[in-house]
Protein backbone atom coordinates (compact mmCIF):
# COMPACT_ATOMS: atom_id res chain seq x y z
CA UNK A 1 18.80 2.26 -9.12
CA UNK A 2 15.03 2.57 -8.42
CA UNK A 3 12.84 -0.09 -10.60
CA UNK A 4 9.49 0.88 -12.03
CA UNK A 5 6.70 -1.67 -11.04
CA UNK A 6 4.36 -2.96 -13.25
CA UNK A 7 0.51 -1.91 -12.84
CA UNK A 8 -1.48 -4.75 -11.98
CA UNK A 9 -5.11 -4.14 -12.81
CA UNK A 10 -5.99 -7.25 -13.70
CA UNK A 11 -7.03 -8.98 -10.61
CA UNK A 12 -8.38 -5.84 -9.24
CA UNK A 13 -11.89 -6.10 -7.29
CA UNK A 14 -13.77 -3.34 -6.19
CA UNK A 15 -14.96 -3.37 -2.76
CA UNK A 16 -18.86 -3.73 -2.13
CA UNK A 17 -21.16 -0.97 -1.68
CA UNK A 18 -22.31 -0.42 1.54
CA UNK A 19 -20.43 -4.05 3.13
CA UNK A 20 -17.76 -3.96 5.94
CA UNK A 21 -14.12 -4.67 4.70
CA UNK A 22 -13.58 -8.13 6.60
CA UNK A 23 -9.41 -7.54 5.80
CA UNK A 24 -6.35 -5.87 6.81
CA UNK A 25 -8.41 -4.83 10.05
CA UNK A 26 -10.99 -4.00 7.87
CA UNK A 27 -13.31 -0.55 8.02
CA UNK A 28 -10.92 0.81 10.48
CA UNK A 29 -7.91 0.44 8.29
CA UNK A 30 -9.53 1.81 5.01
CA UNK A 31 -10.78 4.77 7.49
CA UNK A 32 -7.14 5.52 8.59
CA UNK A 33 -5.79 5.72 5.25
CA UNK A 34 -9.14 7.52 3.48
CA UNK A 35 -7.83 10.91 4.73
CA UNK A 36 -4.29 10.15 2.54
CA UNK A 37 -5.88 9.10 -0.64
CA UNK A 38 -7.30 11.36 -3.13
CA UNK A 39 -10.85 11.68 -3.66
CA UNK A 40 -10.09 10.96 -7.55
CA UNK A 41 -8.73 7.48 -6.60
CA UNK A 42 -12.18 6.60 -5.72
CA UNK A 43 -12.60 3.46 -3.35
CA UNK A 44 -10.19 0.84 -1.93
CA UNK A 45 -9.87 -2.56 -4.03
CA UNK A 46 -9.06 -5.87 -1.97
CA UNK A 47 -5.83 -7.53 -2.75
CA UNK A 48 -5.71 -10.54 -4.77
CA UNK A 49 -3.40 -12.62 -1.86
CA UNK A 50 -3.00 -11.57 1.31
CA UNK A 51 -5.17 -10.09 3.18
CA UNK A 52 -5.26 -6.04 2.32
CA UNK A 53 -6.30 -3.58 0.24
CA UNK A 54 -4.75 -0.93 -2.25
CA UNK A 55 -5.73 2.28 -3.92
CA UNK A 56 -4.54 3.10 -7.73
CA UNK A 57 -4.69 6.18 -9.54
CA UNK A 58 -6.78 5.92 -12.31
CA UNK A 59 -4.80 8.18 -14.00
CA UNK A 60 -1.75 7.03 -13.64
CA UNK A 61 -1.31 3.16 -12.89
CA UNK A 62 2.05 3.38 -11.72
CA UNK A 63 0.82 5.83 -8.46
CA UNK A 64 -0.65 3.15 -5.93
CA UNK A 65 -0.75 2.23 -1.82
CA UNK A 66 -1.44 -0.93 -0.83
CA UNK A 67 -1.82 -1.53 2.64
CA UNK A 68 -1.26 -5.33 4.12
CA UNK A 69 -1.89 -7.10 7.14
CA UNK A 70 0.71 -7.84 9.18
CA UNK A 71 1.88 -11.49 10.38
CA UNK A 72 3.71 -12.18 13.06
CA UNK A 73 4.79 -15.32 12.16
CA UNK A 74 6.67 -13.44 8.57
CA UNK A 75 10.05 -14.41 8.49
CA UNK A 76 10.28 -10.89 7.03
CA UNK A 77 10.83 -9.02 9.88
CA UNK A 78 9.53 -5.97 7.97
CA UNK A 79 5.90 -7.82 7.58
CA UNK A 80 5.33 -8.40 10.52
CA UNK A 81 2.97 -5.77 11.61
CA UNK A 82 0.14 -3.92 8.96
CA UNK A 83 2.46 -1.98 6.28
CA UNK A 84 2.55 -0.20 3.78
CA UNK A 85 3.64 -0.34 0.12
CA UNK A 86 3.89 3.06 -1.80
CA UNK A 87 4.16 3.10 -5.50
CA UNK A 88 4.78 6.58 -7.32
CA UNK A 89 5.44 6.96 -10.73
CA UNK A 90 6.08 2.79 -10.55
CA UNK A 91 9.23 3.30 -8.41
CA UNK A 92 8.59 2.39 -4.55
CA UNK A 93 8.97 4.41 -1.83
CA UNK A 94 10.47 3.13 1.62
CA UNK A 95 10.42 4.12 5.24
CA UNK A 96 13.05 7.29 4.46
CA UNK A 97 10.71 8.99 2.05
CA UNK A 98 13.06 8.23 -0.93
CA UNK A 99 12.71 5.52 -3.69
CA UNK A 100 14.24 2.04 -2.55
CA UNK A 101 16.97 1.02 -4.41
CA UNK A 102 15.95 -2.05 -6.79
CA UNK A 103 12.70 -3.89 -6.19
CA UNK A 104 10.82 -5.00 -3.14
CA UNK A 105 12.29 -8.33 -2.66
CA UNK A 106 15.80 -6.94 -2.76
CA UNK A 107 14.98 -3.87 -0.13
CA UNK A 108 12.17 -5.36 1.90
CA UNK A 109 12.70 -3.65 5.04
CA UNK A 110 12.31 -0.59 3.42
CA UNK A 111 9.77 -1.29 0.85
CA UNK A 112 7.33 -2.29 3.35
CA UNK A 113 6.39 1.08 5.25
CA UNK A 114 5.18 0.28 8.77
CA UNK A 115 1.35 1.50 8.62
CA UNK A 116 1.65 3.29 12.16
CA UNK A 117 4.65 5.44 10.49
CA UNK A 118 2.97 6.01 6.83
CA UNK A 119 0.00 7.68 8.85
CA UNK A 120 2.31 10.02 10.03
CA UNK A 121 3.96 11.42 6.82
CA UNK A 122 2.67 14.75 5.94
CA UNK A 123 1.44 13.46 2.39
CA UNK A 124 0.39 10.35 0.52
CA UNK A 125 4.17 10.01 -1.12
CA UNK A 126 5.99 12.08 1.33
CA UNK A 127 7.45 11.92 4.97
């Protein structure tokens, strides 16, 4: 059974005007994904703890992407290189297009949508 996430705007910070992103491979990354996100959505926030940023519908909390910098020293294999996490309604998508069953922590692999592939989908939600 897919679990809705809880919005999180409380840490949220806005990005500077007009001063380079310095994470998750910063301008280039937020220029890759800029074509996905809806103009409405407005600019990219930085994540509160790893290295990242995320997009959130401000009319609807529960639609976000977040987009994190890989490690490659994760002992999640699925974190390993820059991914993806894609919130819709508060239920996560994975790597298949479909809603993950439970949360992240118990579907990691597929919560965490290599960036490379989420490029790829035709949409912001859909494969």
């Amino acid at each position: 059974m897919a679990h809705r996430a809880k919005p999180q705007w409380d840490y949220l910070v806005p990005l500077p005007e007009g001063r380079p992103l310095l994470r998750a491979g910063g301008q280039k990354t937020v220029a890759e994904a800029q074509s996905k996100i809806p103009k409405e959505w407005g600019n990219a926030f930085t994540n509160k703890k790893k290295e990242g940023v995320r997009w959130i519908d401000p009319k609807n909390g529960n639609n976000s992407i977040r987009i994190d910098k890989g490690d490659p020293n994760s002992g999640n294999i699925s974190q390993r290189v820059d991914h993806v996490i894609i919130n819709r309604g508060g239920v996560v998508i994975g790597r298949n297009g479909q809603p993950i069953n439970g949360y992240i922590k118990q579907d990691a692999i597929n919560a965490h949508v290599p960036k490379s592939d989420w490029l790829g989908w035709r949409d912001l939600f859909n494969k």
